[in-house]
N, C-alpha and C. Protein backbone atom coordinates (compact mmCIF):
# COMPACT_ATOMS: atom_id res chain seq x y z
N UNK A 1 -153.19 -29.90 -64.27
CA UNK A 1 -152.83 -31.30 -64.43
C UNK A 1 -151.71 -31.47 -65.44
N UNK A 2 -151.53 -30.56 -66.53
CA UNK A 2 -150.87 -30.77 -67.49
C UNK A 2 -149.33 -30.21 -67.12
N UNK A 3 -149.32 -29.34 -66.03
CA UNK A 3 -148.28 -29.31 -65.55
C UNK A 3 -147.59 -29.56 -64.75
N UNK A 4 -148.23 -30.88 -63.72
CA UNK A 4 -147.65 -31.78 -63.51
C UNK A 4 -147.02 -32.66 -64.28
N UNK A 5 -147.62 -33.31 -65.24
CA UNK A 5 -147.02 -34.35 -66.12
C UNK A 5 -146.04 -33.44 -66.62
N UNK A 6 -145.72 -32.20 -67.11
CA UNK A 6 -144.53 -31.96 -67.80
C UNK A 6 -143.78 -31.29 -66.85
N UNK A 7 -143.66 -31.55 -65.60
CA UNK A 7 -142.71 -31.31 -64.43
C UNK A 7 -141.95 -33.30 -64.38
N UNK A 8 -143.02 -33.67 -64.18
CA UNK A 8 -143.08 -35.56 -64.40
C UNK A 8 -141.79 -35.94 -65.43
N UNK A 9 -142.44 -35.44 -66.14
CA UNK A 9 -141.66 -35.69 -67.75
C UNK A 9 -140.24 -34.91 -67.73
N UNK A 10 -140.14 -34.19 -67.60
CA UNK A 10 -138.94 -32.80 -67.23
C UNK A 10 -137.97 -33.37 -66.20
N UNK A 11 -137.96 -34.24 -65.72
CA UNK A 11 -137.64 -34.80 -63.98
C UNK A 11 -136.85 -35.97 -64.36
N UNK A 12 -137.52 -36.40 -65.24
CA UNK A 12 -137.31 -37.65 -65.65
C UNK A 12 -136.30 -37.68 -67.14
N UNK A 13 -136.60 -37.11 -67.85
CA UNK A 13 -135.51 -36.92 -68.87
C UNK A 13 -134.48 -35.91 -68.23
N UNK A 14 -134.35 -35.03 -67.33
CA UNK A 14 -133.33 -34.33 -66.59
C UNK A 14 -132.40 -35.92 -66.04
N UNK A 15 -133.03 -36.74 -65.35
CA UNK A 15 -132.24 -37.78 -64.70
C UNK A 15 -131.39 -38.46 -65.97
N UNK A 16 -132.20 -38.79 -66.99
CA UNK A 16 -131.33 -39.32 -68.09
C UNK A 16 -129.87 -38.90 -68.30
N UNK A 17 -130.59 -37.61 -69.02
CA UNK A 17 -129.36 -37.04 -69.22
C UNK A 17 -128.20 -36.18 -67.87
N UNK A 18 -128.50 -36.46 -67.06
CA UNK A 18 -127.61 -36.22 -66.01
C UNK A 18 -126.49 -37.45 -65.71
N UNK A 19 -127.29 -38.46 -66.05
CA UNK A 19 -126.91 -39.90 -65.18
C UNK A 19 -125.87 -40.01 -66.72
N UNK A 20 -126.46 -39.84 -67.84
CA UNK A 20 -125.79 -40.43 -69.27
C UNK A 20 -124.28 -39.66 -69.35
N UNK A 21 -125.02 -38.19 -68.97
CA UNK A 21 -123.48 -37.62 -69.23
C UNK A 21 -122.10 -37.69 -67.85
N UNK A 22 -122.58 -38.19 -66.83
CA UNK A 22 -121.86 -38.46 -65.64
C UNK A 22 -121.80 -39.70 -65.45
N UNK A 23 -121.95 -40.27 -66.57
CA UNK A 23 -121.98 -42.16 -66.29
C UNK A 23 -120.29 -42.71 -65.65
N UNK A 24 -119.41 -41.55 -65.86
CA UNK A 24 -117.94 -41.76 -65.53
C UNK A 24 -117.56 -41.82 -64.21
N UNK A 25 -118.63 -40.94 -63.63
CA UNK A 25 -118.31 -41.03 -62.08
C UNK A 25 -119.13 -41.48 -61.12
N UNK A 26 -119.78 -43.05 -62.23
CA UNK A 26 -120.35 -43.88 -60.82
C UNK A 26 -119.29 -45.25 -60.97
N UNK A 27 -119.65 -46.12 -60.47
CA UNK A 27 -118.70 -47.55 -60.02
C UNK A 27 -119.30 -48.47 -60.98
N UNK A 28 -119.98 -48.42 -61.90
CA UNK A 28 -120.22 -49.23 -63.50
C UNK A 28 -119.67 -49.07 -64.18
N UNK A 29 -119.20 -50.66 -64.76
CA UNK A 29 -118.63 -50.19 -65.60
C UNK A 29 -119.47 -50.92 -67.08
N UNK A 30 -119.18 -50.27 -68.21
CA UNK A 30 -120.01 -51.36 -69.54
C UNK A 30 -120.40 -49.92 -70.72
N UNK A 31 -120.82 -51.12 -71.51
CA UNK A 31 -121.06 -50.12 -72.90
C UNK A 31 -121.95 -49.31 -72.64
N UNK A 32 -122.21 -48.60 -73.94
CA UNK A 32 -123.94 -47.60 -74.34
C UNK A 32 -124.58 -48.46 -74.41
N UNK A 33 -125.12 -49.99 -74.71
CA UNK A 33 -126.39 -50.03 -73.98
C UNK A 33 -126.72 -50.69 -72.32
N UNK A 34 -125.38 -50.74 -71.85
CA UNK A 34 -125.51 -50.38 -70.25
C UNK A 34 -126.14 -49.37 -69.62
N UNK A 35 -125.36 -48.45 -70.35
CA UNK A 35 -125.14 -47.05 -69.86
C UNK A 35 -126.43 -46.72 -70.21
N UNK A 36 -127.35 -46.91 -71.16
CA UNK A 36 -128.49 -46.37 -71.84
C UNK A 36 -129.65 -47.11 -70.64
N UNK A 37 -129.64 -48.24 -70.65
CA UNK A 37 -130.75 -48.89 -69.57
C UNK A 37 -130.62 -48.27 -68.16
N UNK A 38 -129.66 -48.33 -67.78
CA UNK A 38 -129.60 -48.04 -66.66
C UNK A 38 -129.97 -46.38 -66.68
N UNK A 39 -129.77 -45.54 -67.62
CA UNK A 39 -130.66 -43.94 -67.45
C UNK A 39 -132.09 -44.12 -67.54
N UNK A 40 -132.02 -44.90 -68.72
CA UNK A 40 -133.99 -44.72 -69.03
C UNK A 40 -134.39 -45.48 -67.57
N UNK A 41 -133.56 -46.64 -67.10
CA UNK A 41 -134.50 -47.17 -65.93
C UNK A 41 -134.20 -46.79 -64.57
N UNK A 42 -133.93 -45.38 -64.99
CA UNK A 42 -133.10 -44.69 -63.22
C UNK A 42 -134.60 -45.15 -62.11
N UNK A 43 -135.69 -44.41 -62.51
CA UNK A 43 -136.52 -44.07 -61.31
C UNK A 43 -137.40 -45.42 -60.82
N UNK A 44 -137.12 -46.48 -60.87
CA UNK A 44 -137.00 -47.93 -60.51
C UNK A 44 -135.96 -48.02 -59.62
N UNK A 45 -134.72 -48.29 -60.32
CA UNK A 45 -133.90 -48.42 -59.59
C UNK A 45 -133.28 -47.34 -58.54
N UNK A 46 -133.66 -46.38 -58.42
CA UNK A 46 -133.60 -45.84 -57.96
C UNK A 46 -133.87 -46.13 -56.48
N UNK A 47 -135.05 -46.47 -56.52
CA UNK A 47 -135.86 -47.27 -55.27
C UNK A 47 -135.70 -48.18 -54.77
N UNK A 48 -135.75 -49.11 -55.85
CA UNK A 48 -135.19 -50.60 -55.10
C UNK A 48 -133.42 -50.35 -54.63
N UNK A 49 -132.48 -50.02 -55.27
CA UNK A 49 -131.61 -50.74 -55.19
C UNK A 49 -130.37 -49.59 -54.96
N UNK A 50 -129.88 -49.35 -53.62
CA UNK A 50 -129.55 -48.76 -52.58
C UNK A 50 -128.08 -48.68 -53.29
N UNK A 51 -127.14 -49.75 -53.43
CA UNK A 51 -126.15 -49.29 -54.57
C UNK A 51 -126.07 -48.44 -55.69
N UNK A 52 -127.76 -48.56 -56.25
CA UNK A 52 -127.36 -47.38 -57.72
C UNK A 52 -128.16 -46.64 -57.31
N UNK A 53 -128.52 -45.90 -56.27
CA UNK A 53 -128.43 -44.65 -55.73
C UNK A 53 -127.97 -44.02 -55.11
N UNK A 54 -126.86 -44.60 -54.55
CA UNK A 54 -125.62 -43.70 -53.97
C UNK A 54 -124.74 -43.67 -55.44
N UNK A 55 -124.72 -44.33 -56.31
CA UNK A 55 -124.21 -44.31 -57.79
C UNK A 55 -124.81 -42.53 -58.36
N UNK A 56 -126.26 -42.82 -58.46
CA UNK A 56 -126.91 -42.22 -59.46
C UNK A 56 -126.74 -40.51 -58.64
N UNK A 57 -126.98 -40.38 -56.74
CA UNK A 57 -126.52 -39.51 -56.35
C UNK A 57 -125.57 -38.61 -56.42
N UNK A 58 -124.06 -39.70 -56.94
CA UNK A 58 -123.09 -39.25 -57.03
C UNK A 58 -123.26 -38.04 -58.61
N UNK A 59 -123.54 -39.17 -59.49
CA UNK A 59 -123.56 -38.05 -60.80
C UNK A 59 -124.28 -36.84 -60.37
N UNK A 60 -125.33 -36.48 -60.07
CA UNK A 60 -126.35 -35.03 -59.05
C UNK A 60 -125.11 -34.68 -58.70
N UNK A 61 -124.49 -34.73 -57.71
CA UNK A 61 -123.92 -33.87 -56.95
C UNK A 61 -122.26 -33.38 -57.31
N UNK A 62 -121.84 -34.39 -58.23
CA UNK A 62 -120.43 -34.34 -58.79
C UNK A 62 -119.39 -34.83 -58.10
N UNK A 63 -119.77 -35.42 -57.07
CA UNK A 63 -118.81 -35.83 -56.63
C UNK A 63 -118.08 -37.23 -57.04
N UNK A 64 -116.98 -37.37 -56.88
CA UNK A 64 -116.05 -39.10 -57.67
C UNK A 64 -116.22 -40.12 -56.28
């Protein structure tokens, strides 16, 4: 069980900092605490909202 949650946890701060340090090559634009909400609240939006996941995809894969 415990290593699920720190796969959970691992998954989820991986998205942060993926999304934080590639925040350049999605179509947002705005400060650090834009940039900051929108990492901590990737796996929400993620789901709902079909624009910031072809966004958040883009940083994953590297592409501009």
């Amino acid at each position: 069980m415990s290593l699920i949650i720190f796969g959970l946890v691992s998954g989820y701060i991986y998205g942060i900092w993926r999304f934080s340090t590639n925040f350049n090559r999605t179509n947002f634009q705005g400060n650090f605490v834009m940039k900051t909400g929108l990492a901590i609240l990737w796996p929400v939006l993620y789901v709902v909202n079909g624009s910031y996941r072809q966004n958040f995809n883009r940083t994953l894969s590297g592409r501009n």
